[in-house]
N, C-alpha and C. Protein backbone atom coordinates (compact mmCIF):
# COMPACT_ATOMS: atom_id res chain seq x y z
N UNK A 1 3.35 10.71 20.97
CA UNK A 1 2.59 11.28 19.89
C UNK A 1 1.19 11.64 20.39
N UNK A 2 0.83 12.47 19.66
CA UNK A 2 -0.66 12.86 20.19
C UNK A 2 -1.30 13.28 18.90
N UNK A 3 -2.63 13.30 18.78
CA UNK A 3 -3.44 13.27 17.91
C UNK A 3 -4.56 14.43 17.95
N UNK A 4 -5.06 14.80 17.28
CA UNK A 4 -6.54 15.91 16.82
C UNK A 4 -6.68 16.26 15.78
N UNK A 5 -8.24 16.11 16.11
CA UNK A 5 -9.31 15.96 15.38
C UNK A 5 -9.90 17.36 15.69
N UNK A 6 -10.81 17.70 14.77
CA UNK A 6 -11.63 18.96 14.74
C UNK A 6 -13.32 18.05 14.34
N UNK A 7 -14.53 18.48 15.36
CA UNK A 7 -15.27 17.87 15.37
C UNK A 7 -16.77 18.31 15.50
N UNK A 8 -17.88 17.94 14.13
CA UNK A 8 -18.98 18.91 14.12
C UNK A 8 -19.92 17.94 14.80
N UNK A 9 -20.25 18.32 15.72
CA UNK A 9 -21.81 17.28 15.87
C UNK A 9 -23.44 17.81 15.86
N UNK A 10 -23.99 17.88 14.72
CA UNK A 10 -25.48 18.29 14.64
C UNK A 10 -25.84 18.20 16.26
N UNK A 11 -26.88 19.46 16.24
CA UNK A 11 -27.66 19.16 17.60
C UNK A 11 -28.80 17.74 17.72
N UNK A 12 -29.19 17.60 16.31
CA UNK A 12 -29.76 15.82 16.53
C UNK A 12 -29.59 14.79 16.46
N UNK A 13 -28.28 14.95 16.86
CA UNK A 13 -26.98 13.72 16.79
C UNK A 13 -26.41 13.86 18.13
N UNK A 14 -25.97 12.43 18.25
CA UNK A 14 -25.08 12.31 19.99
C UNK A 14 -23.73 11.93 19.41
N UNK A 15 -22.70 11.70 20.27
CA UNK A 15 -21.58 11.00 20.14
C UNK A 15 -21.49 9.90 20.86
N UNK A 16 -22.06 8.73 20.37
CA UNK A 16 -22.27 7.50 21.20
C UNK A 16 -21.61 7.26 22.02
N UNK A 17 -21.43 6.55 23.04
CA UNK A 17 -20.66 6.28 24.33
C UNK A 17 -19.40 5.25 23.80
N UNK A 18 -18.34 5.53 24.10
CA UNK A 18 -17.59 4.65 23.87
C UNK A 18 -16.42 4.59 24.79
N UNK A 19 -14.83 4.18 24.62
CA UNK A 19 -13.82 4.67 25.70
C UNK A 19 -12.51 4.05 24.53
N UNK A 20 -11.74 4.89 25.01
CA UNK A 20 -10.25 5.02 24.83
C UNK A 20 -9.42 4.56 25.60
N UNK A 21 -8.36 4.11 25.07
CA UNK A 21 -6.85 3.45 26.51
C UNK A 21 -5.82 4.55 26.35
N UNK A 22 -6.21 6.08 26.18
CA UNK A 22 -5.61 6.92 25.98
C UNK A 22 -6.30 8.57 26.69
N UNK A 23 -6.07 9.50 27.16
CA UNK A 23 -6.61 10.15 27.82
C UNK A 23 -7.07 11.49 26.21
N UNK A 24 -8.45 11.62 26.66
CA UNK A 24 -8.80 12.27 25.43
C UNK A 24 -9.06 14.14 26.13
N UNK A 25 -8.61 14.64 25.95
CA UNK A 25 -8.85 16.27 26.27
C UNK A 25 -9.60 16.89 25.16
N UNK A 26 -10.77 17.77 24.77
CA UNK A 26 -11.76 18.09 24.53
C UNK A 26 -11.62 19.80 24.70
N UNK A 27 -11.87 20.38 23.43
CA UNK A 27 -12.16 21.84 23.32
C UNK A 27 -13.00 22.70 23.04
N UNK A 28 -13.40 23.48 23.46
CA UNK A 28 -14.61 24.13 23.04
C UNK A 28 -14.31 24.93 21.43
N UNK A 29 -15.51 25.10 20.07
CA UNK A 29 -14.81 26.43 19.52
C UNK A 29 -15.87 27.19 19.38
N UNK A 30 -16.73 26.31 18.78
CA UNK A 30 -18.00 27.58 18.50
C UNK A 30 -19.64 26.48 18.57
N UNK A 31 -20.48 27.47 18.52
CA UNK A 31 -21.98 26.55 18.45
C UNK A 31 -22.62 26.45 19.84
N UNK A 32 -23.39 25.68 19.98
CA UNK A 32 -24.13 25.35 21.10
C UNK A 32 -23.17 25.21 22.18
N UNK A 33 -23.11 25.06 23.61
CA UNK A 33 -22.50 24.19 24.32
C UNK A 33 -22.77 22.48 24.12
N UNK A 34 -22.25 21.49 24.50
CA UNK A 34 -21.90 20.32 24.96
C UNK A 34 -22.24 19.60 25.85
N UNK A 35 -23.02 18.85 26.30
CA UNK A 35 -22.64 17.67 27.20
C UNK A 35 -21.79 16.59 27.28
N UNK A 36 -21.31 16.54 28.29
CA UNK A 36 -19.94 15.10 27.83
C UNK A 36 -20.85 14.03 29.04
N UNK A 37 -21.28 13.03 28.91
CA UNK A 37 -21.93 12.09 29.70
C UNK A 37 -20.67 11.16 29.67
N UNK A 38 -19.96 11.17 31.53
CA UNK A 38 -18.71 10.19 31.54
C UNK A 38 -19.44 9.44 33.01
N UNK A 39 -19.21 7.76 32.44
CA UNK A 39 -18.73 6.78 33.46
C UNK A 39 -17.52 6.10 33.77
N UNK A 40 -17.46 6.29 34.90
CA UNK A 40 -16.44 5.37 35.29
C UNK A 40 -16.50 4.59 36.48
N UNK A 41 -15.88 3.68 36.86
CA UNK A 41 -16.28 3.07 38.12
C UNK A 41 -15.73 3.83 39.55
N UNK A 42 -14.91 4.54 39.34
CA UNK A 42 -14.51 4.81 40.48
C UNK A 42 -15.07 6.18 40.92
N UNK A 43 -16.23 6.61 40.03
CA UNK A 43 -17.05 8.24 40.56
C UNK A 43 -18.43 7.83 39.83
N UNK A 44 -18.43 6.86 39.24
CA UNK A 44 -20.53 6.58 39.00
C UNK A 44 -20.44 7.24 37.86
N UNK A 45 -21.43 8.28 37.38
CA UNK A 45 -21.84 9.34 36.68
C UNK A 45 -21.58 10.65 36.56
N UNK A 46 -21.09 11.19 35.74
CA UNK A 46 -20.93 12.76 35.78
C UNK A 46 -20.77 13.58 34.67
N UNK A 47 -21.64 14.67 34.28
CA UNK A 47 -22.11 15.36 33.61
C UNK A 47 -21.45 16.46 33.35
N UNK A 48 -20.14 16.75 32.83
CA UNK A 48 -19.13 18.16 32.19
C UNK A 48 -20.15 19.15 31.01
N UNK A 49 -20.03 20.11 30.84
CA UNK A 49 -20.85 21.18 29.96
C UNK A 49 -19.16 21.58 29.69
N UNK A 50 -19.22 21.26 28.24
CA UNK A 50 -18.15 22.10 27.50
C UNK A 50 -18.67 23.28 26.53
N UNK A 51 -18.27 24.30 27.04
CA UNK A 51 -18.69 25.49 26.37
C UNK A 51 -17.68 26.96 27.45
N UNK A 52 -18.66 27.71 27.00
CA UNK A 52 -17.74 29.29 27.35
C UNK A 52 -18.83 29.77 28.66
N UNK A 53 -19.66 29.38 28.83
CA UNK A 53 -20.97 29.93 29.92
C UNK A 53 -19.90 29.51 31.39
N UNK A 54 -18.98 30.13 32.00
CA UNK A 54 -18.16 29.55 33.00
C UNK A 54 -19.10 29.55 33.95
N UNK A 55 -20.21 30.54 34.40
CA UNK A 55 -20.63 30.69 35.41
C UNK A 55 -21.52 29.77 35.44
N UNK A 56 -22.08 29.03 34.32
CA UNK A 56 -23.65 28.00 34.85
C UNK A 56 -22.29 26.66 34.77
N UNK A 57 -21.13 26.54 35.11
CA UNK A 57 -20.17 25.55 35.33
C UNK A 57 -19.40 24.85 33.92
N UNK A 58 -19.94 25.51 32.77
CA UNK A 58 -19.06 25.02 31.61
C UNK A 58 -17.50 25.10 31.52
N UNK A 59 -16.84 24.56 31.15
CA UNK A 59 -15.65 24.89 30.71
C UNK A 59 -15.12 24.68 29.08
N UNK A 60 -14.19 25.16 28.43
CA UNK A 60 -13.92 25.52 27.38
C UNK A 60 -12.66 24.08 27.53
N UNK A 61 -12.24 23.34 27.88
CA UNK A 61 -11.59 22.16 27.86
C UNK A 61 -12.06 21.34 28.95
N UNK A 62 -12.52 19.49 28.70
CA UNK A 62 -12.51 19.03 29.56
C UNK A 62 -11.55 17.68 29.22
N UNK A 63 -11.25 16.99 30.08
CA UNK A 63 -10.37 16.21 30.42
C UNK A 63 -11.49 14.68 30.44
N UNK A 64 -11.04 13.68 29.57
CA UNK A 64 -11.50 12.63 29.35
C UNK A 64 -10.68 11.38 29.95
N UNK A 65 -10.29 11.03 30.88
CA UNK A 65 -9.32 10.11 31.35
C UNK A 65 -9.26 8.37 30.63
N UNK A 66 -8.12 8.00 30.48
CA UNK A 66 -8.29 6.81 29.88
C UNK A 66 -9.29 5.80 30.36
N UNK A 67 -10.00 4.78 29.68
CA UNK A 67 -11.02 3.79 30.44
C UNK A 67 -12.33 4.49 30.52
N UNK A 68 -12.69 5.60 30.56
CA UNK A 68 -13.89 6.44 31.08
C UNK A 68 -14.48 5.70 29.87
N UNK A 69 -16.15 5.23 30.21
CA UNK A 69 -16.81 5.49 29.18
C UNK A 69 -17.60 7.25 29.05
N UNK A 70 -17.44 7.63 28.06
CA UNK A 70 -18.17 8.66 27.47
C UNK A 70 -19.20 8.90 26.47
N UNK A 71 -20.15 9.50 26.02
CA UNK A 71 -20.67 10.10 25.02
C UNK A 71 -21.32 11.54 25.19
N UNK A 72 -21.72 12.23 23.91
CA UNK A 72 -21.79 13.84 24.02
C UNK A 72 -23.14 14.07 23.36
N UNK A 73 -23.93 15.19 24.15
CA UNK A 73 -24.95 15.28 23.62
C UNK A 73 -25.15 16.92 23.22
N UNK A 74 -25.48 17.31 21.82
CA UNK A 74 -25.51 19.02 22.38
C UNK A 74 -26.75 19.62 22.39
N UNK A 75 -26.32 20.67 23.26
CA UNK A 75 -27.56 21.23 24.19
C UNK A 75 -28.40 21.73 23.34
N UNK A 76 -27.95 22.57 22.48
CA UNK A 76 -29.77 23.19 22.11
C UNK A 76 -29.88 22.27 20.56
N UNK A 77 -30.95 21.40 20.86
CA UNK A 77 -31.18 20.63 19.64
C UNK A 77 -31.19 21.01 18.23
N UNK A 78 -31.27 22.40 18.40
CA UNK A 78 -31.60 23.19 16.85
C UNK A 78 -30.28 23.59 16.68
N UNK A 79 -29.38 23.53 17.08
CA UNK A 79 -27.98 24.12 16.83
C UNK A 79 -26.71 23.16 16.39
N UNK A 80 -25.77 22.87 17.00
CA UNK A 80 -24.41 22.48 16.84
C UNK A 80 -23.05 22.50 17.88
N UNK A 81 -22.72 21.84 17.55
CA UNK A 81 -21.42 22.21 18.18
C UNK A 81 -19.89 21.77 17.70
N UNK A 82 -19.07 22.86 16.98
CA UNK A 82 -17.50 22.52 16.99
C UNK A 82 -16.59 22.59 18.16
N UNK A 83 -16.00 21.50 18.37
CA UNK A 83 -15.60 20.93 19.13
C UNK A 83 -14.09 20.39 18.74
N UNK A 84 -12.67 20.10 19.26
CA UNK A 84 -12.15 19.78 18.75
C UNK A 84 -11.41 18.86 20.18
N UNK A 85 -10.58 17.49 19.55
CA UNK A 85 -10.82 16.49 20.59
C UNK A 85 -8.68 16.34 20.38
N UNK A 86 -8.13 16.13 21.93
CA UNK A 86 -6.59 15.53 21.41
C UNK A 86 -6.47 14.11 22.57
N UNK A 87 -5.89 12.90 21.52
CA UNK A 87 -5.48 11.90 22.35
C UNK A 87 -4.30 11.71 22.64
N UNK A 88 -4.29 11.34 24.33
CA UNK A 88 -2.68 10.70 24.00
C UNK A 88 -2.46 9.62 25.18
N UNK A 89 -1.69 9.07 24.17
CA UNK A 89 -0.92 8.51 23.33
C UNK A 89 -1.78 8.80 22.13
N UNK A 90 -1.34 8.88 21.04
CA UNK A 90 -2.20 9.37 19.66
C UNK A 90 -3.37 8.13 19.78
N UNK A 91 -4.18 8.60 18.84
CA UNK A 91 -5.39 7.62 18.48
C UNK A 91 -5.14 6.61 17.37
N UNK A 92 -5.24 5.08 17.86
CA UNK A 92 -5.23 4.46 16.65
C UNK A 92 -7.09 3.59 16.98
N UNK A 93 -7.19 2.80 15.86
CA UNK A 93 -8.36 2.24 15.69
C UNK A 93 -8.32 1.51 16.90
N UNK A 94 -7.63 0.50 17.13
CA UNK A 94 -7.73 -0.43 18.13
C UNK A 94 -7.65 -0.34 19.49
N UNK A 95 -7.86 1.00 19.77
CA UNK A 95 -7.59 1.92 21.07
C UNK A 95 -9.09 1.95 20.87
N UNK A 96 -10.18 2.14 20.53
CA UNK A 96 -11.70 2.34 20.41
C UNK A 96 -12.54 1.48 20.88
N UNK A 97 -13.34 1.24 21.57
CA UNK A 97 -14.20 0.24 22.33
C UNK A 97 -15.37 0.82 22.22
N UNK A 98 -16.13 0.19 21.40
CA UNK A 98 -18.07 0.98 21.38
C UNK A 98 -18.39 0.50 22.55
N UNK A 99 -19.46 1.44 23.19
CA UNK A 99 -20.41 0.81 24.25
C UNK A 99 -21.11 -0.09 24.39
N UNK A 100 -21.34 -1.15 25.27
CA UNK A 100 -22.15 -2.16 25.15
C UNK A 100 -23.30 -1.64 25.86
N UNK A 101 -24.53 -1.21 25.64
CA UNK A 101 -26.05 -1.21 26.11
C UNK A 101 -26.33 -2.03 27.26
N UNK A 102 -26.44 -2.89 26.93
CA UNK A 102 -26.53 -4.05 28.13
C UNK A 102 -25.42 -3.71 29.57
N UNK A 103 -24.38 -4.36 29.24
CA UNK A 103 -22.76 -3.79 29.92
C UNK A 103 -23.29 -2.58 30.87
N UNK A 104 -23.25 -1.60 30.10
CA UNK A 104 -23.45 -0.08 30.65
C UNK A 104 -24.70 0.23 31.61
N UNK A 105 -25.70 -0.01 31.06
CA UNK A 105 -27.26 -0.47 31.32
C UNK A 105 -27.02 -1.20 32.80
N UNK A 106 -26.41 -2.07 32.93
CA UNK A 106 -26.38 -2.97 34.51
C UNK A 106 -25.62 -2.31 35.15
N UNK A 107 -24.89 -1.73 34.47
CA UNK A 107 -23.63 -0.88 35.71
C UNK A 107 -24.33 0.20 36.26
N UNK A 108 -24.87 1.18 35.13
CA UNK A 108 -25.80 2.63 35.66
C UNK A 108 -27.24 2.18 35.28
N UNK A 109 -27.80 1.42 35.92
CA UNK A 109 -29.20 1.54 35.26
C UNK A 109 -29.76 2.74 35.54
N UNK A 110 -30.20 3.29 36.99
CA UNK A 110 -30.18 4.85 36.81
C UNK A 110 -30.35 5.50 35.89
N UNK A 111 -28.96 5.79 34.77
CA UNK A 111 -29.20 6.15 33.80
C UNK A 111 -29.86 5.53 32.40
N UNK A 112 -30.43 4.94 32.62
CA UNK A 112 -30.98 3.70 31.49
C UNK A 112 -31.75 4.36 30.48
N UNK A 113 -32.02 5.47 30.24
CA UNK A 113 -32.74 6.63 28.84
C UNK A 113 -31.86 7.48 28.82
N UNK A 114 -30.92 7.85 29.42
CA UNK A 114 -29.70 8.58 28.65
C UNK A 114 -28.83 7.81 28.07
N UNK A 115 -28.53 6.39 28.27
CA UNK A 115 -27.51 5.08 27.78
C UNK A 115 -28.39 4.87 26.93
N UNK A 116 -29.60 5.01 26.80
CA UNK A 116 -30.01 4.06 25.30
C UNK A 116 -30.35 5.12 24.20
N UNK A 117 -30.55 6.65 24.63
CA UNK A 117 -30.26 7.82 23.87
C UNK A 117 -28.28 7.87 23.14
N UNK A 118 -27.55 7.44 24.04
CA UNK A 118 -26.36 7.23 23.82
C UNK A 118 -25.54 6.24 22.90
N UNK A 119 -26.40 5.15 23.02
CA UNK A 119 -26.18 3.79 22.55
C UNK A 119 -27.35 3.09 21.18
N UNK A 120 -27.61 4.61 20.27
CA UNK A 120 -28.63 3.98 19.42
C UNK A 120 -28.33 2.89 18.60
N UNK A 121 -29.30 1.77 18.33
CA UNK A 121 -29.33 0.39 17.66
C UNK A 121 -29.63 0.86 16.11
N UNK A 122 -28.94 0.19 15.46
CA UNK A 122 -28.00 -0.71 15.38
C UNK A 122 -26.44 -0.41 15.68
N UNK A 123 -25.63 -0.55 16.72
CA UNK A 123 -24.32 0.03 17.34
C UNK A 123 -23.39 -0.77 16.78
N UNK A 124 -21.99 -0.40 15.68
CA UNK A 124 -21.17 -1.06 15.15
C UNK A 124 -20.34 -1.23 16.32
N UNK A 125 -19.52 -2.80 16.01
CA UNK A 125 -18.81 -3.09 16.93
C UNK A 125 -17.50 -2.72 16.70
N UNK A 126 -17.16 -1.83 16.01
CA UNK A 126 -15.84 -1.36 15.50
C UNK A 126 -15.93 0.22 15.16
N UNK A 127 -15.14 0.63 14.33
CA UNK A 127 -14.98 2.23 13.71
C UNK A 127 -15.02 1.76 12.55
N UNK A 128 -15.16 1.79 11.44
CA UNK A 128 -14.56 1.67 10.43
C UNK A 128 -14.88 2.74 9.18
């Protein structure tokens, strides 16, 4: 089974960092471009631009692998972005893991003002 969602995120809004036990693929439709901010342990840090601009390296689908932590930021603050997201194995609640600040923070400190841009307080420990 597989799952999607269709997804608006204000440009002064992030999509907090979190991770899936399911591989999440990601679409471009309209609005700003995207940042997808993914960690994982086995490549550090890395920065995907989902959008239609192919030549400054965007792409119009990116590939979210299971375990990755992620979150999304969009580019031009005054704008938006629709976006539409598919999991699979489908998405259930208990497949969802919020980011831990701290956790994340010791692994990439490096990135330690994009994780706490990512990870705003007060961070629920669930979906609900």
């Amino acid at each position: 089974m597989v799952t999607t969602i269709t997804y608006l995120l204000p440009g002064n809004q992030v999509s907090r960092i979190h991770r899936l036990r399911g591989d999440e693929m990601w679409f471009y439709h309209t609005g700003s471009s995207l940042s997808l901010h993914v960690f994982g342990q086995e490549f550090g840090y890395a920065c995907y631009g989902l959008g239609l601009a192919t030549e400054k390296g965007e792409r119009p689908q990116v590939l979210i692998k299971a375990g990755w932590w992620f979150g999304a930021t969009v580019d031009d603050p005054n704008s938006y972005t629709l976006a539409a997201c598919s999991v699979a194995p489908g998405f259930e609640f208990e497949d969802y893991e919020a980011g831990d600040r701290q956790l994340i923070m010791a692994t990439w400190p490096e990135k330690g003002d994009l994780i706490k841009r990512l990870t705003p307080l007060p961070y629920p420990e669930t979906l609900t």
